[in-house]
N, C-alpha and C. Protein backbone atom coordinates (compact mmCIF):
# COMPACT_ATOMS: atom_id res chain seq x y z
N UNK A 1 -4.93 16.61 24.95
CA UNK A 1 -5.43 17.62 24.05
C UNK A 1 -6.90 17.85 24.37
N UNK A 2 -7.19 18.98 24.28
CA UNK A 2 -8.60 19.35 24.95
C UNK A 2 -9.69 19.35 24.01
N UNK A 3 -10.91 18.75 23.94
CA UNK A 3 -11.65 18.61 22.68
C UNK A 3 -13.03 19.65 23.17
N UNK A 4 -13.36 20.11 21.95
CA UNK A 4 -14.83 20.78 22.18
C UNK A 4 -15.59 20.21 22.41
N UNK A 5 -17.37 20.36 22.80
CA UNK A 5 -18.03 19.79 22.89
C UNK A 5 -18.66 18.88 21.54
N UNK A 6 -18.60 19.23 20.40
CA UNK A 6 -18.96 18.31 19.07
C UNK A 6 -17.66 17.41 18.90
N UNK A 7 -16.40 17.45 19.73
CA UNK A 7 -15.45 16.34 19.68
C UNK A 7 -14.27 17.10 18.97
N UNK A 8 -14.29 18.32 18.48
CA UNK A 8 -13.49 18.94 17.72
C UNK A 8 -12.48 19.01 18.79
N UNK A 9 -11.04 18.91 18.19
CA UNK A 9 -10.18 19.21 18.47
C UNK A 9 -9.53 20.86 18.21
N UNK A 10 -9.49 22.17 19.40
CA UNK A 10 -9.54 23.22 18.84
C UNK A 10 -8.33 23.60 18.33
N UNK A 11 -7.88 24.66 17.96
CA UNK A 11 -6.87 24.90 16.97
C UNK A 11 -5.68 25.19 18.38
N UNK A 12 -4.65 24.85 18.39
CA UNK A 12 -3.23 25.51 19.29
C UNK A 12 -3.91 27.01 19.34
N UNK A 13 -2.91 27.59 20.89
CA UNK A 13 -2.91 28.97 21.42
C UNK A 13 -2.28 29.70 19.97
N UNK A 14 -2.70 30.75 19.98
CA UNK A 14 -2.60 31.40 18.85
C UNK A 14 -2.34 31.22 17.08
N UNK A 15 -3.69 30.21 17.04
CA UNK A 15 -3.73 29.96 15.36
C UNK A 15 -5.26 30.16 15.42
N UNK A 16 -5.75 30.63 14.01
CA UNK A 16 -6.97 30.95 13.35
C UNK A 16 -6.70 30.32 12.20
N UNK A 17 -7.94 30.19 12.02
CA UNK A 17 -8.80 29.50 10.75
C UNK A 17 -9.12 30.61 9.46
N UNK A 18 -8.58 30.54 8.72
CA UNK A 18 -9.33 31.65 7.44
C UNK A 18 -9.24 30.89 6.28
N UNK A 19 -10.30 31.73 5.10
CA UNK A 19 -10.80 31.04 4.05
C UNK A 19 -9.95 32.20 2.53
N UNK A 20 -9.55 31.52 1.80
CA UNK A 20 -9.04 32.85 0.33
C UNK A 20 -10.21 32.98 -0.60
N UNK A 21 -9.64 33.71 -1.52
CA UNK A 21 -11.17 34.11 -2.23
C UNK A 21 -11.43 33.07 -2.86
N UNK A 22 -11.20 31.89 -3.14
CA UNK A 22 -11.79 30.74 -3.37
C UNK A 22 -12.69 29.88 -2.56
N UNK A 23 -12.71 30.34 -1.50
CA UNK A 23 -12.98 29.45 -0.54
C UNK A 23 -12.03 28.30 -0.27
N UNK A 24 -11.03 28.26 -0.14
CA UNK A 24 -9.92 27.44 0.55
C UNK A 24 -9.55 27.48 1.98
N UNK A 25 -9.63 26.89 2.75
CA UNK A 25 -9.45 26.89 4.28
C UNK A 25 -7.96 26.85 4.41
N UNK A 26 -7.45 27.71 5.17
CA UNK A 26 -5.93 27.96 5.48
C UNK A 26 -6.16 28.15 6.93
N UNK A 27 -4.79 28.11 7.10
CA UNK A 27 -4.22 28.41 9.04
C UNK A 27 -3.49 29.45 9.34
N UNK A 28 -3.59 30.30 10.23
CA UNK A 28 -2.89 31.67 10.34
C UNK A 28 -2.49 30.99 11.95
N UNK A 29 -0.69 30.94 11.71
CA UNK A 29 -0.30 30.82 13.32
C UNK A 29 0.22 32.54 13.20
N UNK A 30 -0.02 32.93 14.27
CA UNK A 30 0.25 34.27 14.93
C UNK A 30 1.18 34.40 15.57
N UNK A 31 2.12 33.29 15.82
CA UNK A 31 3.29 33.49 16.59
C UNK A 31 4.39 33.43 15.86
N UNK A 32 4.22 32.62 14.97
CA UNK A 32 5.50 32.95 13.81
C UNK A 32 4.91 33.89 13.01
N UNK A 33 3.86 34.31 12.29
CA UNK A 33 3.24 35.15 11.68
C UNK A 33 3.25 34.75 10.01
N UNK A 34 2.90 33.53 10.46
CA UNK A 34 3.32 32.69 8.94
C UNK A 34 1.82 31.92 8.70
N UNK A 35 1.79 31.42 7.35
CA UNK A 35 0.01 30.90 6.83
C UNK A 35 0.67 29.38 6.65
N UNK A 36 -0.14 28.89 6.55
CA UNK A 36 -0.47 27.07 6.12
C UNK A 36 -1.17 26.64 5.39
N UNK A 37 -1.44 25.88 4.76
CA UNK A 37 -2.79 25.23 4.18
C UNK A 37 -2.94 23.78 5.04
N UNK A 38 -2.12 23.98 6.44
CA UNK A 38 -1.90 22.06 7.05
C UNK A 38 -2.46 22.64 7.96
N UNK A 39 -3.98 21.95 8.61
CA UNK A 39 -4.25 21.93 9.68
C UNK A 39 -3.74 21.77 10.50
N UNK A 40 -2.97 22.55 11.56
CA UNK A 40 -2.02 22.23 13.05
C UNK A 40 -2.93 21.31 13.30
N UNK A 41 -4.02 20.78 13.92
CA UNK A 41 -4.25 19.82 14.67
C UNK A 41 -4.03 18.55 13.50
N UNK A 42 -3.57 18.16 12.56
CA UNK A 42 -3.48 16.66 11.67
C UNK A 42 -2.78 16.27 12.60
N UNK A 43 -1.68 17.14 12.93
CA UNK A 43 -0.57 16.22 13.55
C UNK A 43 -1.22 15.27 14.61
N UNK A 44 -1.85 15.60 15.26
CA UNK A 44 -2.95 14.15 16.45
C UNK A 44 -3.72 13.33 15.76
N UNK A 45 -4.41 13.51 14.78
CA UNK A 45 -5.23 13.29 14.14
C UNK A 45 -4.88 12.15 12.60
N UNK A 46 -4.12 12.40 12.13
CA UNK A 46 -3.64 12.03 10.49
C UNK A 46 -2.75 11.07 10.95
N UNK A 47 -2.01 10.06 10.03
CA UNK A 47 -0.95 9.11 10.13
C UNK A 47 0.32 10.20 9.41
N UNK A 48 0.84 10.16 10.32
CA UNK A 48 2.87 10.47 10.23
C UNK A 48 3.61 10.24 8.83
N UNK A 49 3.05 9.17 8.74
CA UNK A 49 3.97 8.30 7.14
C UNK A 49 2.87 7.43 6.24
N UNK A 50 4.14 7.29 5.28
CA UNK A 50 2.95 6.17 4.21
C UNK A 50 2.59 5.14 5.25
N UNK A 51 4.10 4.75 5.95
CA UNK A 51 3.92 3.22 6.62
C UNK A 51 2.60 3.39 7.80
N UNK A 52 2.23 4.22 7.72
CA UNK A 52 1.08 4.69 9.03
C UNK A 52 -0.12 4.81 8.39
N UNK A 53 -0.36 4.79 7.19
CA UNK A 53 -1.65 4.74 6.77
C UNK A 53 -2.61 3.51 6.39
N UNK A 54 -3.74 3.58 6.78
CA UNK A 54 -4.83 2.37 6.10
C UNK A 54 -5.54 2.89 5.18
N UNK A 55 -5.58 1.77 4.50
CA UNK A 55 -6.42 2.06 3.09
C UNK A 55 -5.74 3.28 1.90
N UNK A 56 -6.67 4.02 1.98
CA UNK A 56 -6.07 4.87 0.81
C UNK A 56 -5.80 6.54 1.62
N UNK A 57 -5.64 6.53 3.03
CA UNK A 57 -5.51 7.30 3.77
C UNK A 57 -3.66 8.19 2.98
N UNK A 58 -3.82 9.67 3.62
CA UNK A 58 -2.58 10.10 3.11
C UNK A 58 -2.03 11.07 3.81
N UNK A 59 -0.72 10.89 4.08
CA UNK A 59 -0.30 10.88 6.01
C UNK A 59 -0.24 12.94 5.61
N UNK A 60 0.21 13.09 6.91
CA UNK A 60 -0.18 14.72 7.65
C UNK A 60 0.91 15.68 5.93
N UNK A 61 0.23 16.55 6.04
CA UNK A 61 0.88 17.38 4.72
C UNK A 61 0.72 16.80 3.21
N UNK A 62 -0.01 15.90 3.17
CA UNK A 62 -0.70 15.35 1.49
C UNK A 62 -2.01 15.97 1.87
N UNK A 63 -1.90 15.75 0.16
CA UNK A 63 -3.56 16.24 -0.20
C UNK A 63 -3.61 16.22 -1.58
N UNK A 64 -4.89 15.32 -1.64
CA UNK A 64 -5.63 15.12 -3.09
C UNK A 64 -6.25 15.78 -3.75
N UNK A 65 -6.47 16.41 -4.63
CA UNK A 65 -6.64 17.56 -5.12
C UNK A 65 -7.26 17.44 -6.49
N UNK A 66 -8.10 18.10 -7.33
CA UNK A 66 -8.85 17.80 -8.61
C UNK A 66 -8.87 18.79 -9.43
N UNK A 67 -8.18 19.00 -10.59
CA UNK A 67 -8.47 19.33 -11.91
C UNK A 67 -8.79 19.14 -12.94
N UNK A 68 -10.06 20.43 -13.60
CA UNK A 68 -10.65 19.60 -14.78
C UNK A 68 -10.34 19.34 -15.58
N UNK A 69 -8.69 19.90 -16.02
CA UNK A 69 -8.25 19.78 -17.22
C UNK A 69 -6.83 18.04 -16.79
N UNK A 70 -6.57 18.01 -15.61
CA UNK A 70 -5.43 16.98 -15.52
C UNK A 70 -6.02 16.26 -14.69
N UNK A 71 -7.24 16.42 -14.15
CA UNK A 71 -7.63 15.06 -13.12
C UNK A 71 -6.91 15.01 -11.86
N UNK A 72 -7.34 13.71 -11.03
CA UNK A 72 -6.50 14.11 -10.08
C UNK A 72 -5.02 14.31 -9.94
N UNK A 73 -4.76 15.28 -8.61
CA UNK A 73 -3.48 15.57 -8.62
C UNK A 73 -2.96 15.64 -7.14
N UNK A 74 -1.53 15.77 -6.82
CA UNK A 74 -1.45 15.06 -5.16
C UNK A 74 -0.44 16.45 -5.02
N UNK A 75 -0.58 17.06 -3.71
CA UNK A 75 0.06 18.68 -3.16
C UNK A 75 0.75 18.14 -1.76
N UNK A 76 1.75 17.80 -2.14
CA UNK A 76 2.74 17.48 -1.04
C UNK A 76 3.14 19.28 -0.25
N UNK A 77 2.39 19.41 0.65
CA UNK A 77 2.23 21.07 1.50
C UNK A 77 4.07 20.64 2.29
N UNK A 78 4.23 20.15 2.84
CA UNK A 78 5.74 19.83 3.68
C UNK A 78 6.95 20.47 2.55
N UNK A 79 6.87 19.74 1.01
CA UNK A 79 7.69 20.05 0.09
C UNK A 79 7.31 21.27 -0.44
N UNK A 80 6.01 21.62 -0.37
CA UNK A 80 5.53 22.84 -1.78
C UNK A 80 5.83 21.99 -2.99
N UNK A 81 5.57 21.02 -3.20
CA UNK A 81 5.68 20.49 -4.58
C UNK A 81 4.08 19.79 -4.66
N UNK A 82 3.57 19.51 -6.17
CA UNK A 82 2.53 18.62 -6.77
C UNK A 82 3.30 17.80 -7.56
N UNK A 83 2.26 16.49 -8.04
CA UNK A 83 2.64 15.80 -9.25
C UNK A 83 1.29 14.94 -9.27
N UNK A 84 1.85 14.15 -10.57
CA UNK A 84 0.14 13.76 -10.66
C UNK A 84 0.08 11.88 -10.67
N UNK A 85 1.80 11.66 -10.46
CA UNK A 85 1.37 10.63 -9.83
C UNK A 85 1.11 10.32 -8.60
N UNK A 86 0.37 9.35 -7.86
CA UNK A 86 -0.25 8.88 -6.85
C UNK A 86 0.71 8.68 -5.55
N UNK A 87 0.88 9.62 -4.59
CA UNK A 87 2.44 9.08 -3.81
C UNK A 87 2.13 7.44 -3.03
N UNK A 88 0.82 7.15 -3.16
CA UNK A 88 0.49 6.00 -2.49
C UNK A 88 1.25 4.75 -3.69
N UNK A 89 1.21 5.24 -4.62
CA UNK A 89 1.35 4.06 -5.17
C UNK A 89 2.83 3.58 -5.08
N UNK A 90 3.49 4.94 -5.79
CA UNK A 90 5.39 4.93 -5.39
C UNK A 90 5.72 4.36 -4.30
N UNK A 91 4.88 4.48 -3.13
CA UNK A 91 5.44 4.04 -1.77
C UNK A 91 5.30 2.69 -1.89
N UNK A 92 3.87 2.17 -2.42
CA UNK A 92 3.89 0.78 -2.32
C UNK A 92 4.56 0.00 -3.13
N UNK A 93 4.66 0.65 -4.31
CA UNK A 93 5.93 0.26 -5.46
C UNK A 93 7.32 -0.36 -4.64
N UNK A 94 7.79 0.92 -3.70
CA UNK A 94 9.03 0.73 -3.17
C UNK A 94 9.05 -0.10 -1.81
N UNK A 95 8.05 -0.42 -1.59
CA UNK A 95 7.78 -1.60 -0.62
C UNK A 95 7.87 -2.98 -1.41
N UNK A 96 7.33 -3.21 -2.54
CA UNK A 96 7.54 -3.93 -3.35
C UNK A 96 8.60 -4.53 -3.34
N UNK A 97 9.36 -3.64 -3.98
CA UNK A 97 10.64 -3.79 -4.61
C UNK A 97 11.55 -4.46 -3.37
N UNK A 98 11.53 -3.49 -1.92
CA UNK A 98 12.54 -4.15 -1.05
C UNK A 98 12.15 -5.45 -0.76
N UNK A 99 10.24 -5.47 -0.42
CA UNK A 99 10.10 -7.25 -0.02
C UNK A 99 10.47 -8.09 -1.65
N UNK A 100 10.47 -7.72 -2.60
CA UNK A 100 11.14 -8.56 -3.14
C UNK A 100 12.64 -9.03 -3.54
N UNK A 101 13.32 -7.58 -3.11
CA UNK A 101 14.60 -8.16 -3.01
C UNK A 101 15.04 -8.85 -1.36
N UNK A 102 14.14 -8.85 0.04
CA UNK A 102 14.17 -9.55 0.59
C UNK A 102 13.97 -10.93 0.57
N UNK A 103 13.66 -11.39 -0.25
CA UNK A 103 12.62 -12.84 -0.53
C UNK A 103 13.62 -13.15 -1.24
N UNK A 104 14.40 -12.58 -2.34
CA UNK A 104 14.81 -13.13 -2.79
C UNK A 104 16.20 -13.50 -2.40
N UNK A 105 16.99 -12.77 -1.81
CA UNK A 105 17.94 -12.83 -0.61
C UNK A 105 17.92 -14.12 0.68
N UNK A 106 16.56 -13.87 0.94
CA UNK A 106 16.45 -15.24 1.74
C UNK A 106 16.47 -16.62 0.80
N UNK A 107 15.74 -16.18 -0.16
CA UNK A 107 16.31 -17.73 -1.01
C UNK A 107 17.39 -18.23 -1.58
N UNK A 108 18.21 -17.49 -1.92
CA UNK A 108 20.02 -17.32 -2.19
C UNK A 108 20.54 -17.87 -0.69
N UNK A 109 20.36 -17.48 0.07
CA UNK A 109 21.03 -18.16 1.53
C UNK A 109 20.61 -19.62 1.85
N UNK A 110 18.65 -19.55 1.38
CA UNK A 110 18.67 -21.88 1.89
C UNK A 110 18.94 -22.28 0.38
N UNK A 111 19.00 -21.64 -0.92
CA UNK A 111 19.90 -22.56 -1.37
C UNK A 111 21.15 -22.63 -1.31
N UNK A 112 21.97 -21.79 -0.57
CA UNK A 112 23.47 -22.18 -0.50
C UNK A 112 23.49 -23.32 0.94
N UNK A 113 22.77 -22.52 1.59
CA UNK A 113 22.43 -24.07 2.88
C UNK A 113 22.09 -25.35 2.02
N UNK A 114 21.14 -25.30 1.67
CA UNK A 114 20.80 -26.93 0.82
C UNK A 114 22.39 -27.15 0.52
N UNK A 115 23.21 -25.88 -0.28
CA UNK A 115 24.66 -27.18 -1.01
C UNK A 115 25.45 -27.62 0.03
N UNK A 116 25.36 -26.59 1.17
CA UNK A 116 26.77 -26.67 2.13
C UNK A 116 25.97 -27.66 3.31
N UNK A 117 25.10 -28.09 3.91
CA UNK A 117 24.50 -28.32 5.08
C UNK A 117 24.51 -29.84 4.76
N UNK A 118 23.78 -30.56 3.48
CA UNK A 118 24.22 -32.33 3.00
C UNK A 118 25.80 -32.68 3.31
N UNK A 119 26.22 -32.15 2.85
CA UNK A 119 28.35 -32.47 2.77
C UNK A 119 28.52 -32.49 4.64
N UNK A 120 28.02 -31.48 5.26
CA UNK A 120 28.56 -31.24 6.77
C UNK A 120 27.68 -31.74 7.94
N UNK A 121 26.29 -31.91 7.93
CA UNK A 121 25.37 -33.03 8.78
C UNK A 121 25.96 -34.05 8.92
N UNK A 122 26.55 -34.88 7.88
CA UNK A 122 27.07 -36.07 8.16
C UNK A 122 28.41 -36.04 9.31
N UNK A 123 28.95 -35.17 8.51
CA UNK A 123 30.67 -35.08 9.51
C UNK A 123 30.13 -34.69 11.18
N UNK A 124 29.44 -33.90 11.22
CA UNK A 124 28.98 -33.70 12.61
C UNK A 124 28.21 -34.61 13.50
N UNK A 125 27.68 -35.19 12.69
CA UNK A 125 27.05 -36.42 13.71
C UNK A 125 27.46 -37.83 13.61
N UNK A 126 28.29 -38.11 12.57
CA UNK A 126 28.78 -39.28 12.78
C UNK A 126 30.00 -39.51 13.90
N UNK A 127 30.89 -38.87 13.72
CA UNK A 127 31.96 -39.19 14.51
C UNK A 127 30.92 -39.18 16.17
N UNK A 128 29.96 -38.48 16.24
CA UNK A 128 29.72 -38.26 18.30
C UNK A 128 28.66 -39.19 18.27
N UNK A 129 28.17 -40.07 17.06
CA UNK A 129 26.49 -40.87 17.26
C UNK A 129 26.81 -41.42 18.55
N UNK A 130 28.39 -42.53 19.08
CA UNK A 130 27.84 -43.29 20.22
C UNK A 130 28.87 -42.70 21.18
N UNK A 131 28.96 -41.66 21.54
CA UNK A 131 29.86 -40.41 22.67
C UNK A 131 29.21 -39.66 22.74
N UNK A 132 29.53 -39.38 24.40
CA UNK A 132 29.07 -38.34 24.95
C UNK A 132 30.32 -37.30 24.77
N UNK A 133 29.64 -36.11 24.47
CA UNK A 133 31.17 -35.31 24.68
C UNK A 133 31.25 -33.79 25.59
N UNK A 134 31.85 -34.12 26.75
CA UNK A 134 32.25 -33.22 27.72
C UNK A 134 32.69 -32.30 28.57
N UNK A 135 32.96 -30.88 28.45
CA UNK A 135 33.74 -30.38 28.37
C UNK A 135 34.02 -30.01 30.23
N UNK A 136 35.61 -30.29 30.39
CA UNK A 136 36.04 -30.06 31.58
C UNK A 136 36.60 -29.08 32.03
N UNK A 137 36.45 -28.99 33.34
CA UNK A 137 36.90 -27.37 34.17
C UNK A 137 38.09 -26.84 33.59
N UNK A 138 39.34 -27.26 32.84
CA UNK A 138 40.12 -26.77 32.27
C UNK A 138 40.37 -26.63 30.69
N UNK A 139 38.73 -26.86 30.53
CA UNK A 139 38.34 -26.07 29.02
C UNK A 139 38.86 -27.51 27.91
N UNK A 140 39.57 -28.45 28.59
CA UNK A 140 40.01 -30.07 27.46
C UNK A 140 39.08 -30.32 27.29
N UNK A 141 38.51 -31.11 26.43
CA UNK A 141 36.71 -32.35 26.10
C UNK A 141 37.72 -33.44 26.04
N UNK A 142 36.81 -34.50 26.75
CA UNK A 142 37.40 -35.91 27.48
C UNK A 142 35.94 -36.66 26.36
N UNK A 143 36.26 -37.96 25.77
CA UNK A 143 35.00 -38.94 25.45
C UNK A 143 34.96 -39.50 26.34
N UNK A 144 33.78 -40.27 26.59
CA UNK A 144 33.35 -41.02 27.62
C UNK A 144 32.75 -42.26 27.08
């Protein structure tokens, strides 16, 4: 990707930059003949997913947003939807939730090992403590 001289990354062959009467920065691609409010270049630039972000970063098509009457608010541009809870947090919520039903899954399995593994250590190593045991070219095991 070709960068300007201040490091900017310039916009794709046929997209412009324009502002609405608010002063809001939008994207005009000219080849579909369609507007944005998503900078074409995030995609190089921004993290992909929640799982791609550090810190309080918020991947390509979010955006944090402020009103004086509701405070902040989050503009998912991909969906066309807002809401005013935090999508960082839901995500980490639901990270939560799976590492804890992982954890807890793994502990259901060594305690069923703890019941089943005492009863069957013994049977397995007692009978071979003083044998070797061998297995021969026609697949029989011979003691020795």
């Amino acid at each position: 990707m070709p960068r300007r001289r201040n490091g900017e990354i310039p916009l794709p062959e046929g997209w412009d930059v324009a502002q609405d009467f608010d002063g809001k920065v939008y994207f005009i691609d000219h080849n579909t003949r369609k507007t944005t409010w998503i900078d074409p270049r995030d995609r190089y630039t921004k993290p992909q997913t929640f799982a791609d972000c550090i810190g309080n970063e918020l991947p390509l098509g979010w955006e944090e947003a402020y009103d004086k009457h509701v405070g902040a608010y989050y503009i998912n541009h991909v969906n066309q939807t807002t809401q005013l809870e935090d999508p960082r947090q839901e995500w980490r919520a639901i990270q939560e939730a799976m590492l804890r039903e992982y954890l807890q899954t793994a502990q259901d399995v060594l305690e069923l090992l703890h019941l089943i593994l005492p009863s069957y250590i013994p049977r397995l190593f007692d009978d071979t403590r003083d044998r070797k045991i061998i297995p021969s070219s026609n697949m029989q095991i011979f003691s020795i």
